[in-house]
N, C-alpha and C. Protein backbone atom coordinates (compact mmCIF):
# COMPACT_ATOMS: atom_id res chain seq x y z
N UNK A 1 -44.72 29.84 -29.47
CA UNK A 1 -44.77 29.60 -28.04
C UNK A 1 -44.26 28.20 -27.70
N UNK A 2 -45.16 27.16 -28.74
CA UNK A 2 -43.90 25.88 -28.30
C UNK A 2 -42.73 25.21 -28.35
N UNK A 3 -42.42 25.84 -29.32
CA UNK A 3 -40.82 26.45 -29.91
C UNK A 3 -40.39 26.55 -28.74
N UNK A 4 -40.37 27.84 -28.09
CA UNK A 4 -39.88 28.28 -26.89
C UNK A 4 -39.42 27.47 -25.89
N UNK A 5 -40.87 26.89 -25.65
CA UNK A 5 -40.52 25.55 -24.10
C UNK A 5 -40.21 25.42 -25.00
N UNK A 6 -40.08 24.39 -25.68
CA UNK A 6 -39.63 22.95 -25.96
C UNK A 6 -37.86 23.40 -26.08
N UNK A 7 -37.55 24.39 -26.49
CA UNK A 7 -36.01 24.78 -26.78
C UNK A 7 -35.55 24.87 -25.36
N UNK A 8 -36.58 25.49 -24.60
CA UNK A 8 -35.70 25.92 -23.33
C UNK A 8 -36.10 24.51 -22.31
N UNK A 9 -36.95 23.59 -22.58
CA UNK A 9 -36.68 22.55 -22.29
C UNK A 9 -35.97 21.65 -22.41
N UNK A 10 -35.40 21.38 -24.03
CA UNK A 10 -34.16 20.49 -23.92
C UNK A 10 -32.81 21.19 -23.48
N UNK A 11 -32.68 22.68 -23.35
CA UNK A 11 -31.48 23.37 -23.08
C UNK A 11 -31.00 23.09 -21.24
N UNK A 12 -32.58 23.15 -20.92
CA UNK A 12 -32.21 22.67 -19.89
C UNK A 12 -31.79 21.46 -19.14
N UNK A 13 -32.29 20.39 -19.65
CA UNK A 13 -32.06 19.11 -19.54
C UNK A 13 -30.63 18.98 -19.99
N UNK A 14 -30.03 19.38 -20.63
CA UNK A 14 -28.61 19.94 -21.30
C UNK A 14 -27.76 19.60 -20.43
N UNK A 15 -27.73 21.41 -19.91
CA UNK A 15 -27.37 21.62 -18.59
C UNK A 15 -27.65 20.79 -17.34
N UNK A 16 -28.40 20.43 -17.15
CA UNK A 16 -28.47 19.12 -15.95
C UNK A 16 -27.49 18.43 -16.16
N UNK A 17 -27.54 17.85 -17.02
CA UNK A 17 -26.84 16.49 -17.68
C UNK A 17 -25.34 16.86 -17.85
N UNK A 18 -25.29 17.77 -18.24
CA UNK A 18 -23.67 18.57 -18.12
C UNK A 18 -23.02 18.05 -16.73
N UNK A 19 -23.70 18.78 -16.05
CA UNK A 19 -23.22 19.39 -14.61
C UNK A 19 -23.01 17.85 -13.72
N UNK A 20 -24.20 16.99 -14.18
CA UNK A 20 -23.91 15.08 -13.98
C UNK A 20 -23.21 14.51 -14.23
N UNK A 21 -22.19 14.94 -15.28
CA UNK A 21 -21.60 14.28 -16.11
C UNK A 21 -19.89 15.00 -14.95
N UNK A 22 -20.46 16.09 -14.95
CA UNK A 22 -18.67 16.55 -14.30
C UNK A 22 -18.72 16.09 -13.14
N UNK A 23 -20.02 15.94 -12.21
CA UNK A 23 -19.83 15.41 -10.69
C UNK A 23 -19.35 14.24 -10.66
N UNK A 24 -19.64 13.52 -11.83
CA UNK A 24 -18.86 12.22 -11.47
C UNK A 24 -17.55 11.99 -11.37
N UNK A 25 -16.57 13.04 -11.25
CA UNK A 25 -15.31 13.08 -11.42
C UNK A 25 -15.05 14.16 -9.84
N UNK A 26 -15.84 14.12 -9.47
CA UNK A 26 -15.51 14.82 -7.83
C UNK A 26 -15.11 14.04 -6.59
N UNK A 27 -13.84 14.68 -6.54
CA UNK A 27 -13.02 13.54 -5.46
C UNK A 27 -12.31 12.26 -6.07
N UNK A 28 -12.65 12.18 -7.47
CA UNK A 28 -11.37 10.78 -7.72
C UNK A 28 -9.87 11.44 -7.75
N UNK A 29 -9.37 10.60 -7.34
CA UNK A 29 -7.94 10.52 -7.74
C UNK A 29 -7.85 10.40 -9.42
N UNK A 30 -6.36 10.95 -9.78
CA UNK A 30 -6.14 11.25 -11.27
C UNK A 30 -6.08 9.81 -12.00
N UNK A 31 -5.32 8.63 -11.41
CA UNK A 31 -5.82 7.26 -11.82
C UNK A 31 -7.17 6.78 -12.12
N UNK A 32 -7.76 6.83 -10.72
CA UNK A 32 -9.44 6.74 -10.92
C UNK A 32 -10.38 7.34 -11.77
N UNK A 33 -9.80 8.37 -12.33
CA UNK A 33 -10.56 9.30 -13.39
C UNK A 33 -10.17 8.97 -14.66
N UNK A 34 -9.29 8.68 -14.99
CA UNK A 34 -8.78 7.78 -16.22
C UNK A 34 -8.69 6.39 -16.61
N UNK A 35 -8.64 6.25 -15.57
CA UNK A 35 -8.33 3.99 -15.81
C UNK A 35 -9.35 3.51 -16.74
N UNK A 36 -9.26 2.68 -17.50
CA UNK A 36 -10.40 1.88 -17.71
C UNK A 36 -10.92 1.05 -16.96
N UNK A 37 -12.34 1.38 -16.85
CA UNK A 37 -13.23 0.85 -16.39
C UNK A 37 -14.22 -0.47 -16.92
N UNK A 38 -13.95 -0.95 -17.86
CA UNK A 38 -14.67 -1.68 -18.80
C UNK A 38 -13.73 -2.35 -19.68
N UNK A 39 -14.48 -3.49 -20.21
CA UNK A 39 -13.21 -4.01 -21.19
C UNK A 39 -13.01 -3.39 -22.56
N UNK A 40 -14.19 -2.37 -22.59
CA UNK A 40 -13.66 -1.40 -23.99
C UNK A 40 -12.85 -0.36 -23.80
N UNK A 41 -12.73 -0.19 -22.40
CA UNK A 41 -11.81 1.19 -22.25
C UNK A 41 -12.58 2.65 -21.47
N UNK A 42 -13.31 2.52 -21.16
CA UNK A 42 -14.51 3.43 -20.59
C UNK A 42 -14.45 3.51 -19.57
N UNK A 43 -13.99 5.53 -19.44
CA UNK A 43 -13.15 6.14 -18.53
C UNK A 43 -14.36 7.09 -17.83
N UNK A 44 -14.21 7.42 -16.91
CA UNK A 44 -14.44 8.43 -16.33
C UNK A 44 -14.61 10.31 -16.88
N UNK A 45 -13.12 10.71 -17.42
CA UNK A 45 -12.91 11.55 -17.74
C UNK A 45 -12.43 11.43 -19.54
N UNK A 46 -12.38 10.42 -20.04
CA UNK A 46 -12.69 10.11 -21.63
C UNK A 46 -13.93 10.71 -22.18
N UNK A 47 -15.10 10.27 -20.80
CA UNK A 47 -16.71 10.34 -21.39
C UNK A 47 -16.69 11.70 -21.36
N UNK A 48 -16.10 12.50 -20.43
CA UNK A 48 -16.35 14.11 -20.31
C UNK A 48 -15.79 14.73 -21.90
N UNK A 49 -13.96 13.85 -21.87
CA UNK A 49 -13.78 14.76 -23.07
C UNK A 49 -14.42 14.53 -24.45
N UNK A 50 -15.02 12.91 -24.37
CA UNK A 50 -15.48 12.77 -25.77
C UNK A 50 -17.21 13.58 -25.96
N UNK A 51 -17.83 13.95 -24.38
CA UNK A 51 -19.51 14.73 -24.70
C UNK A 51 -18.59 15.93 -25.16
N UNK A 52 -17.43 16.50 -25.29
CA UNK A 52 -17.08 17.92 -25.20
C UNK A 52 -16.77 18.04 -26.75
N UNK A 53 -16.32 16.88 -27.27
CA UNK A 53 -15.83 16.88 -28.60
C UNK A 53 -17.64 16.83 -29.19
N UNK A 54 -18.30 16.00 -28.81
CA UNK A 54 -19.53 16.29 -29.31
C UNK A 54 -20.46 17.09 -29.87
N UNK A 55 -20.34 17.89 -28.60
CA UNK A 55 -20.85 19.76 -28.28
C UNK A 55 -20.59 20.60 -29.34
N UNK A 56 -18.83 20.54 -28.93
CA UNK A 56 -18.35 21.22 -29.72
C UNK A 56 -18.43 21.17 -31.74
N UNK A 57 -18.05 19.94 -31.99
CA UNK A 57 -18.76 19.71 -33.38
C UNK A 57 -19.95 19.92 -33.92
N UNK A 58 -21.02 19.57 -33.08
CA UNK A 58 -22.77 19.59 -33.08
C UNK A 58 -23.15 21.07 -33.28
N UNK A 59 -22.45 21.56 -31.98
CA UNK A 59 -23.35 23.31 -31.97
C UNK A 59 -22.30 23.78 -32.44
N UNK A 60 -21.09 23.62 -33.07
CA UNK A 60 -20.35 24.40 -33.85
C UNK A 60 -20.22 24.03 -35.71
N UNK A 61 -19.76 23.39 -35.93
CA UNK A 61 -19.80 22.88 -37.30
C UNK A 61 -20.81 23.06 -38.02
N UNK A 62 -21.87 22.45 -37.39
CA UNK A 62 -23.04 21.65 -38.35
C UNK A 62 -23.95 23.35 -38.40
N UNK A 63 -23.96 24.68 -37.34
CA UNK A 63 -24.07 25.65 -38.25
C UNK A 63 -23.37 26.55 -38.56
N UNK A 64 -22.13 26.41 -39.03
CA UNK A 64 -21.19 27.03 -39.20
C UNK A 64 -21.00 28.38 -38.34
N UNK A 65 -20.33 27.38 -37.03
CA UNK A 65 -20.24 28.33 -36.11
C UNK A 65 -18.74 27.88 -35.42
N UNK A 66 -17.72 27.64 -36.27
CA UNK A 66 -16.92 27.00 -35.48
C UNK A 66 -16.38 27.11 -34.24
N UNK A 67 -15.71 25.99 -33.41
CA UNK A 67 -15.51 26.41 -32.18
C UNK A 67 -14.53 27.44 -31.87
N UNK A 68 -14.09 28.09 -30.88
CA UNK A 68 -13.38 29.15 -30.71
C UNK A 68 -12.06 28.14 -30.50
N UNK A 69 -11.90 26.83 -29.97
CA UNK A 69 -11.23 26.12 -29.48
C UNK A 69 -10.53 25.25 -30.45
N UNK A 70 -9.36 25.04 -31.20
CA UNK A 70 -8.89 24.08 -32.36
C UNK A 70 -9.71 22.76 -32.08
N UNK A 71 -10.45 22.18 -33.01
CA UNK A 71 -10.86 20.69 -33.01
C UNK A 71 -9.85 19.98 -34.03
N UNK A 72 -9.52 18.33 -33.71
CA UNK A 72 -9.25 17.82 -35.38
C UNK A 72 -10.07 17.49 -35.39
N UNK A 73 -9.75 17.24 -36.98
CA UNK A 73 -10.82 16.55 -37.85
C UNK A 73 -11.37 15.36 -37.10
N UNK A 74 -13.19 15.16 -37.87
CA UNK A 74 -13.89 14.43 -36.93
C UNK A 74 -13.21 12.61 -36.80
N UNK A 75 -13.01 12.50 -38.10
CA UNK A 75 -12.32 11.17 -39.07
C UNK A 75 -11.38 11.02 -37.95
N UNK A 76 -10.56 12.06 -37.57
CA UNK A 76 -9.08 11.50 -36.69
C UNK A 76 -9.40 10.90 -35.32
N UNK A 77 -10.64 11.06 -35.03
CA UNK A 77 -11.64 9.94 -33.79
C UNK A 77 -11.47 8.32 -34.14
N UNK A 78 -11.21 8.18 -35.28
CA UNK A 78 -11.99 6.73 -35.33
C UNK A 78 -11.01 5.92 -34.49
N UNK A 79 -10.16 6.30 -34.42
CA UNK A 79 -9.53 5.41 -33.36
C UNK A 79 -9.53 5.26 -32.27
N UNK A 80 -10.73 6.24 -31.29
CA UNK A 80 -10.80 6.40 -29.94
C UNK A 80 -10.19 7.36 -29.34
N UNK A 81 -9.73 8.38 -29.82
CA UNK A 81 -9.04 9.18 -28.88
C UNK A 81 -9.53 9.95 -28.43
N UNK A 82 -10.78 10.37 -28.59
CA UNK A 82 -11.63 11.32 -28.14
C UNK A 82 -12.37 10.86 -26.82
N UNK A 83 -12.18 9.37 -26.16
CA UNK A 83 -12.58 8.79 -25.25
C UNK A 83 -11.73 8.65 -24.13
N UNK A 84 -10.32 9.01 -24.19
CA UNK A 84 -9.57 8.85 -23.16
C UNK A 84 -8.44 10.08 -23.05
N UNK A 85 -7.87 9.92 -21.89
CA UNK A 85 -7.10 11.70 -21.73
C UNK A 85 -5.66 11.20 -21.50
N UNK A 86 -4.87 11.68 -22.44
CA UNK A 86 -2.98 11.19 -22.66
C UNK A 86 -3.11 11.23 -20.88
N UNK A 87 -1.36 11.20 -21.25
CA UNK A 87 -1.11 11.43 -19.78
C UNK A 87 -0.58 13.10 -20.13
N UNK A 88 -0.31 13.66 -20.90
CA UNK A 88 -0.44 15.22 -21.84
C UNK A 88 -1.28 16.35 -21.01
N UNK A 89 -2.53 15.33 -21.05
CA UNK A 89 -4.48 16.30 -20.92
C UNK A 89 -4.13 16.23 -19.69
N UNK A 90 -4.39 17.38 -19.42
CA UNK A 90 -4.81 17.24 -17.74
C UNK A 90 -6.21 17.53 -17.03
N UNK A 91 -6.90 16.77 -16.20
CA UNK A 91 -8.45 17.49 -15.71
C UNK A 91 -8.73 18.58 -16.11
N UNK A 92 -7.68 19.53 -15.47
CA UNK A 92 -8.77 20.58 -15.72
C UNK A 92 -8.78 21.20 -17.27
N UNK A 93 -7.71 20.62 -18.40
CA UNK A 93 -7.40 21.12 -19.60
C UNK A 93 -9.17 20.66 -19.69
N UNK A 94 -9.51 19.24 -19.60
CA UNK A 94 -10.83 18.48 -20.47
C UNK A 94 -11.95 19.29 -19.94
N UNK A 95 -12.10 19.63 -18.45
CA UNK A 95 -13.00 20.23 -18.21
C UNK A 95 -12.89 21.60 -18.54
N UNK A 96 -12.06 22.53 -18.21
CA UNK A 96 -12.31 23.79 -19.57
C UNK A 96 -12.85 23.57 -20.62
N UNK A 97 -12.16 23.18 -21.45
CA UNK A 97 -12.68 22.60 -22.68
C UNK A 97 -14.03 22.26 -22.82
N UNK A 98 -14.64 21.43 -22.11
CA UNK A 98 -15.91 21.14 -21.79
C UNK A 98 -16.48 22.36 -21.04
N UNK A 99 -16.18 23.37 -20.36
CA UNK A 99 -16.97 24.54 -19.68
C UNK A 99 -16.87 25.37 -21.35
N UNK A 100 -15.82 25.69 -21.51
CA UNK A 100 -15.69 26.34 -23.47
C UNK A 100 -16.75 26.37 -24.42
N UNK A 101 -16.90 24.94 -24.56
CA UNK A 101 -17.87 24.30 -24.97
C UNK A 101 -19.23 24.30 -24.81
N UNK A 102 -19.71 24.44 -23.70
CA UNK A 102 -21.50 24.77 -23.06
C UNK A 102 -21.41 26.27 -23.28
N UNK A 103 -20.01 27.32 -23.09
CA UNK A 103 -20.55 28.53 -23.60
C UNK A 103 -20.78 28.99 -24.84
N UNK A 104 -19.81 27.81 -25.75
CA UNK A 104 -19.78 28.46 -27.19
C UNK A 104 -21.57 27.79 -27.56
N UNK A 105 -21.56 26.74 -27.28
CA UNK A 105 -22.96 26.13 -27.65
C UNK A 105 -24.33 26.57 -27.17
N UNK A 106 -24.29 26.70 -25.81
CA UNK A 106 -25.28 27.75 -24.88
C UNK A 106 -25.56 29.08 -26.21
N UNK A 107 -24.89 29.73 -26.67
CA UNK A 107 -24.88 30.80 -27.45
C UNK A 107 -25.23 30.28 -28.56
N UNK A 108 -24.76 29.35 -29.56
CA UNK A 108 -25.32 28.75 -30.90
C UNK A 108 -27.08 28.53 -30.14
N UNK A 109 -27.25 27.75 -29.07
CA UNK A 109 -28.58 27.23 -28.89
C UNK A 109 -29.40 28.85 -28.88
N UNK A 110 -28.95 29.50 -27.99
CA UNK A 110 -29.85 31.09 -27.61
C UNK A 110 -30.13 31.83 -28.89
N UNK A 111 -28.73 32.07 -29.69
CA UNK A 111 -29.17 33.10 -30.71
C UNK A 111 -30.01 31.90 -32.02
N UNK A 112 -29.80 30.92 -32.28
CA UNK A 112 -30.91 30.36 -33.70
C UNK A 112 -32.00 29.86 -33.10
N UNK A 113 -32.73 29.85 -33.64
CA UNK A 113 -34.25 29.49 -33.66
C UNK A 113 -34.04 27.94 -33.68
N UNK A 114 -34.87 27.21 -33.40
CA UNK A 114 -35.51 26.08 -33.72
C UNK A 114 -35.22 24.56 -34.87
N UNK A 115 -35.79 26.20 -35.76
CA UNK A 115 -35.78 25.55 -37.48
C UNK A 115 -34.38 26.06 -37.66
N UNK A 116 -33.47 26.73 -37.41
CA UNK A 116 -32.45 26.77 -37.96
C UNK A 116 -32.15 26.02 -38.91
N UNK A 117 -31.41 26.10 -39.86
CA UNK A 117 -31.01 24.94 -41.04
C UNK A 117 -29.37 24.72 -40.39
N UNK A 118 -29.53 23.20 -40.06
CA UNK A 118 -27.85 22.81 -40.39
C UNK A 118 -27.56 21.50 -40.87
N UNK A 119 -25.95 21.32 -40.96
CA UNK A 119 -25.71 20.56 -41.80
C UNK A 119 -24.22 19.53 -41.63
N UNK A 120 -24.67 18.09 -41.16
CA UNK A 120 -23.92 17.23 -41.16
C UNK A 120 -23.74 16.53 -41.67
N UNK A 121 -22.08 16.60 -42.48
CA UNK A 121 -21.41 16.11 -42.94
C UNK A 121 -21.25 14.34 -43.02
N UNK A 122 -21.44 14.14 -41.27
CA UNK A 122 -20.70 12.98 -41.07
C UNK A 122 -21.92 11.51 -40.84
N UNK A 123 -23.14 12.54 -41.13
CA UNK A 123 -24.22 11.81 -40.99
C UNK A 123 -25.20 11.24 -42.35
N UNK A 124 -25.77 10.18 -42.86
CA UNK A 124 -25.77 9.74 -44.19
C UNK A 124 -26.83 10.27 -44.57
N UNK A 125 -26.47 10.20 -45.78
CA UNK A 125 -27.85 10.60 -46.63
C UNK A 125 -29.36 10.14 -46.15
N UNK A 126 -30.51 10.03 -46.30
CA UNK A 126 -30.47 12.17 -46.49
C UNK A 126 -30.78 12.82 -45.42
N UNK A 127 -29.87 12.26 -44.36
CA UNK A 127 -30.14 12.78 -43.03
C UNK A 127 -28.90 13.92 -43.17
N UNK A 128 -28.14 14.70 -43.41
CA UNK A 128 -26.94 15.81 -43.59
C UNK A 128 -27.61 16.89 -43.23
N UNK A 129 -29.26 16.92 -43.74
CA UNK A 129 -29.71 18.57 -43.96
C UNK A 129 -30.76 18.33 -42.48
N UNK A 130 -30.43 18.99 -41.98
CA UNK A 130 -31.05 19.20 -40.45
C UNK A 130 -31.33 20.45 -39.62
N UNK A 131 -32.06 20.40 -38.84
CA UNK A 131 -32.43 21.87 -37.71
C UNK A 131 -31.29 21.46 -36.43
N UNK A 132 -31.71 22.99 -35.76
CA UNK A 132 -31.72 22.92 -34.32
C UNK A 132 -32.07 21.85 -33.43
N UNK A 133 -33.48 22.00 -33.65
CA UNK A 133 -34.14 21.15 -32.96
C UNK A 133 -33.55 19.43 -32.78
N UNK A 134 -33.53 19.04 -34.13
CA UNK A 134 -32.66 17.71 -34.25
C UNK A 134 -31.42 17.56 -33.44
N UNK A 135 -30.91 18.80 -34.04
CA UNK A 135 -29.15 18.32 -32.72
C UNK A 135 -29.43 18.56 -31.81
N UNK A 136 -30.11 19.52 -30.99
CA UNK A 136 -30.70 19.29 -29.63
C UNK A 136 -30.99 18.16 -28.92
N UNK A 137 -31.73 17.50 -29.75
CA UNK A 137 -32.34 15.86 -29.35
C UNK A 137 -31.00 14.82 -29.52
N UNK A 138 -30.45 15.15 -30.95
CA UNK A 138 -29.49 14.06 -30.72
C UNK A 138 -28.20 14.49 -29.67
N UNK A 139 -27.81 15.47 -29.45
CA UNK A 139 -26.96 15.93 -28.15
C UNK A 139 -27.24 15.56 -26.96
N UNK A 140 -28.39 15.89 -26.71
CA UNK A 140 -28.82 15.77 -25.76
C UNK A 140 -28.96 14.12 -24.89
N UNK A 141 -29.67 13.44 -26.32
CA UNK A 141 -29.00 12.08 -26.39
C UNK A 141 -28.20 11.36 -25.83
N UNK A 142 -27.24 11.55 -26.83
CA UNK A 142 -25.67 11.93 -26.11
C UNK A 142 -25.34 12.02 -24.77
N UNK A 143 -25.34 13.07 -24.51
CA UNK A 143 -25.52 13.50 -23.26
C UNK A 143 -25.93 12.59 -22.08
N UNK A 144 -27.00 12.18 -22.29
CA UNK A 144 -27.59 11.02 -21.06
C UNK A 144 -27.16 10.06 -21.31
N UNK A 145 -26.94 9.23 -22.39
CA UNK A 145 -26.49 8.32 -22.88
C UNK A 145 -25.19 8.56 -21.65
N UNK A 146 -24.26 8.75 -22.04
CA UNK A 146 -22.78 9.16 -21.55
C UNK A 146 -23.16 9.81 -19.51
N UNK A 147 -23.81 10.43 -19.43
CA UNK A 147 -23.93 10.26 -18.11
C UNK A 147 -24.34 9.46 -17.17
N UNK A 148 -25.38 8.62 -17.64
CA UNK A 148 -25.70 7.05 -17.60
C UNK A 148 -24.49 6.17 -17.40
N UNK A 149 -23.70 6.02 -18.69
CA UNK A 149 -22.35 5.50 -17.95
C UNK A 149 -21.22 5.59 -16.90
N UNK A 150 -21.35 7.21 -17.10
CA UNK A 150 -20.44 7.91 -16.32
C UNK A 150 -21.28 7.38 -14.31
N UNK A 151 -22.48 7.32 -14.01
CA UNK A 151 -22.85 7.32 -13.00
C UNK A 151 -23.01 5.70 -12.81
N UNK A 152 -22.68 4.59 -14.13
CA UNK A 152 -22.75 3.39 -13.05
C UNK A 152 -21.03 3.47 -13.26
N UNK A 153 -20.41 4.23 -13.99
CA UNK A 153 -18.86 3.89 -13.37
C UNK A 153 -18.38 3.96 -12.28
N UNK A 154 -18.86 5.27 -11.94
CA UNK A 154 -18.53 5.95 -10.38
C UNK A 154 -19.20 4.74 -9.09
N UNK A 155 -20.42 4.34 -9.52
CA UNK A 155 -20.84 3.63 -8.65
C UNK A 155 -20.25 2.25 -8.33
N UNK A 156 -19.48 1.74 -9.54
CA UNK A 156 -18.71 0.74 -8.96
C UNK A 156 -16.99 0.98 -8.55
N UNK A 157 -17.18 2.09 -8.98
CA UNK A 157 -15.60 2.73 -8.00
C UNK A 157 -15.72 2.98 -6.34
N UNK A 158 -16.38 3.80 -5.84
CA UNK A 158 -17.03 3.73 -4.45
C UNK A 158 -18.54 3.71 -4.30
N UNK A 159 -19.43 3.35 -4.88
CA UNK A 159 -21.12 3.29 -4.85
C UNK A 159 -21.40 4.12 -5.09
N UNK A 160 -21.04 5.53 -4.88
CA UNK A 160 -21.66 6.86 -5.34
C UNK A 160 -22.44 6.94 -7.06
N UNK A 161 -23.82 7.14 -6.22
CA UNK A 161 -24.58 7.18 -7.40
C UNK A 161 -25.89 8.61 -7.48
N UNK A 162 -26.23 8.98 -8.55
CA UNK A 162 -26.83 9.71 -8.60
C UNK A 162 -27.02 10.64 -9.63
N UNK A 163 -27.93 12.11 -9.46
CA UNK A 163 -28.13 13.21 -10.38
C UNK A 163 -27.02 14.15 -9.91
N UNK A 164 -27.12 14.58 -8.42
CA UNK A 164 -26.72 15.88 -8.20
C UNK A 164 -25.70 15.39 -6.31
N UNK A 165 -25.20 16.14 -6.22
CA UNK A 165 -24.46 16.19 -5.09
C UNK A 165 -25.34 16.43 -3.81
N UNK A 166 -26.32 17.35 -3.73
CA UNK A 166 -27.60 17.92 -2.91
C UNK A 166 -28.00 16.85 -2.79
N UNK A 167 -28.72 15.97 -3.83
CA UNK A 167 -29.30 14.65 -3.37
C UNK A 167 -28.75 13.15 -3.22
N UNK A 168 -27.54 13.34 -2.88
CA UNK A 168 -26.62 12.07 -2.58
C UNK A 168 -27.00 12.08 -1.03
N UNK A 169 -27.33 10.58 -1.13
CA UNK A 169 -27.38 9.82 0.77
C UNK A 169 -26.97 9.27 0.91
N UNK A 170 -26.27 9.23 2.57
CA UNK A 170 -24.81 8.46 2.82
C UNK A 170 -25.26 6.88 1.88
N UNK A 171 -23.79 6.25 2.04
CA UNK A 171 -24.30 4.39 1.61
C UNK A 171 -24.61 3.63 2.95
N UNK A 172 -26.32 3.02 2.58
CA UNK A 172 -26.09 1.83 3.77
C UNK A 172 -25.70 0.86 3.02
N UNK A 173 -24.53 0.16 3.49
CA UNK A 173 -23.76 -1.16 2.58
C UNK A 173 -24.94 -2.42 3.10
N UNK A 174 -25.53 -2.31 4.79
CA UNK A 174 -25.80 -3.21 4.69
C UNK A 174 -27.89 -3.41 3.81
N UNK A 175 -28.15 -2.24 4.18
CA UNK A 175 -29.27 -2.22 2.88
C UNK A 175 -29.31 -2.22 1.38
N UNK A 176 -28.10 -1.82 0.99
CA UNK A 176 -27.64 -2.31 -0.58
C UNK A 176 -27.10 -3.82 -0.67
N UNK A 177 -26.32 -4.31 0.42
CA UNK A 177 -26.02 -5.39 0.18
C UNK A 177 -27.58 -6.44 -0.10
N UNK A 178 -28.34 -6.07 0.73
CA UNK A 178 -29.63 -6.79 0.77
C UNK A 178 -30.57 -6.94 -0.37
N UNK A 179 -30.32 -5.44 -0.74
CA UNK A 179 -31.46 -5.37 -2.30
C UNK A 179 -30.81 -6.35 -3.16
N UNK A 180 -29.39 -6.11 -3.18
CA UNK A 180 -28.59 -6.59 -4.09
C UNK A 180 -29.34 -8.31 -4.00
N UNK A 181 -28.92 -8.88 -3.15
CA UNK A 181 -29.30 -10.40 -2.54
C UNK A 181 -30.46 -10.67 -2.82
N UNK A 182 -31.20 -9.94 -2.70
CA UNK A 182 -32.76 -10.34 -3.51
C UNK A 182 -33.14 -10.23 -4.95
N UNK A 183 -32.74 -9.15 -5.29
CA UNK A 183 -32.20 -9.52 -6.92
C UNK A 183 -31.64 -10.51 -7.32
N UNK A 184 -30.48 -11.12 -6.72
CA UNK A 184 -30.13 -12.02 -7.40
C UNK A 184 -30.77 -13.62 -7.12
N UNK A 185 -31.65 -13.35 -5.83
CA UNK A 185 -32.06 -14.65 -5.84
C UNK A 185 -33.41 -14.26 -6.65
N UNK A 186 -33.70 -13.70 -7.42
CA UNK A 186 -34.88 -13.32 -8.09
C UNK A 186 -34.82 -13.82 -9.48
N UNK A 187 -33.02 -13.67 -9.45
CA UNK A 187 -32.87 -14.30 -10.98
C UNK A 187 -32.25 -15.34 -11.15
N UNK A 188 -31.64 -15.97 -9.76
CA UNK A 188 -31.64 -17.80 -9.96
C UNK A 188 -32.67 -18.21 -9.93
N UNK A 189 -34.02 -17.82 -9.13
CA UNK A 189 -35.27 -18.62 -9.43
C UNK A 189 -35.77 -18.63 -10.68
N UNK A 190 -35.66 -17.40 -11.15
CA UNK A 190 -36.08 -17.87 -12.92
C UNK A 190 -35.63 -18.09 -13.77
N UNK A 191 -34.06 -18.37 -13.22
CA UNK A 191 -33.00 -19.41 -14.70
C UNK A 191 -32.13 -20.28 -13.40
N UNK A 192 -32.78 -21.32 -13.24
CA UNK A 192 -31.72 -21.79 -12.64
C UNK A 192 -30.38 -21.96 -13.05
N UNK A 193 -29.66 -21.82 -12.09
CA UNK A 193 -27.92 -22.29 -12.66
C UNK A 193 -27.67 -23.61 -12.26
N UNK A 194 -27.27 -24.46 -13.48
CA UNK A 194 -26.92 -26.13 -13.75
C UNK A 194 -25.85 -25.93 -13.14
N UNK A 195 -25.80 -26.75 -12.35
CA UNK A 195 -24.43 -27.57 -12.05
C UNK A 195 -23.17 -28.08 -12.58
């Protein structure tokens, strides 16, 4: 019985986090969805395709369930490419891919149990031999981790911040400007800045 929730609890949190992760790419322009945002390179639509490469490896590989979709090899990441989209990829190629992905995995999560036994390769000894349950947590992980970014990116592209589209409220600039202003005089009072 706690098997149950607890599976269909992180599956769901999953899915939330999915669906967070694609809103943040609603209404940018194809620049705005790609640019880097950060001085490491941290895109908008990178973060979508690299949770998709995730998914896809996690709930496919590790129980030998491969994806229906060609992956390369995990190794051919180390250089970042799994974080940003050519000018090749197009939106909606990454987000298929990423919809592909929640179905092939949605299905790995539904049909194994829990305890399932699986097994990663890319993870060290003697962590390789693992359940369900584990990649659940560490996906899921993942998952927020990367939507977390994805929602303060968006927010410093036009302020838009949030979970869901339903609960977005217009911006007051001049009540954000304000919080903002008190924060920061919150944190010159307790480090002053020298001259």
């Amino acid at each position: 019985m706690i098997d149950e929730f607890a599976k269909d609890n992180l599956h769901g949190r999953l899915r939330r986090d999915r669906k967070a992760l694609l809103w943040k790419l609603d209404g940018l322009s194809e620049y705005d969805a790609r640019r880097p945002l950060t001085a490491t390179g941290t895109n908008l639509l990178g973060l979508v395709k690299h949770v998709a490469n995730v998914e896809a490896r996690y709930f496919g590989e590790v129980f030998d369930r491969p994806s229906p979709q060609p992956l390369c090899r995990w190794q051919d990441h180390s250089n970042g490419s799994d974080l940003w989209a050519t000018e090749h990829e197009t939106r909606d190629q990454i987000i298929g891919f990423y919809r592909r992905t929640w179905e092939h995995s949605d299905a790995t999560i539904n049909e194994l149990p829990l305890d399932a036994p699986g097994h990663v390769p890319w993870w060290p000894e003697p962590y390789t031999n693992t359940n369900l349950f584990a990649v659940m947590v560490h996906v899921l992980g993942e998952s927020i981790r990367h939507a977390g970014h994805a929602d303060i990116l968006r927010e410093g592209l036009d302020g838009r911040t949030g979970l869901r589209a339903e609960n977005e409220q217009q911006i007051d600039e001049e009540a954000r400007a304000a919080y903002c202003a008190k924060i920061e005089q919150a944190a010159r009072s307790a480090a002053p800045i020298k001259a």
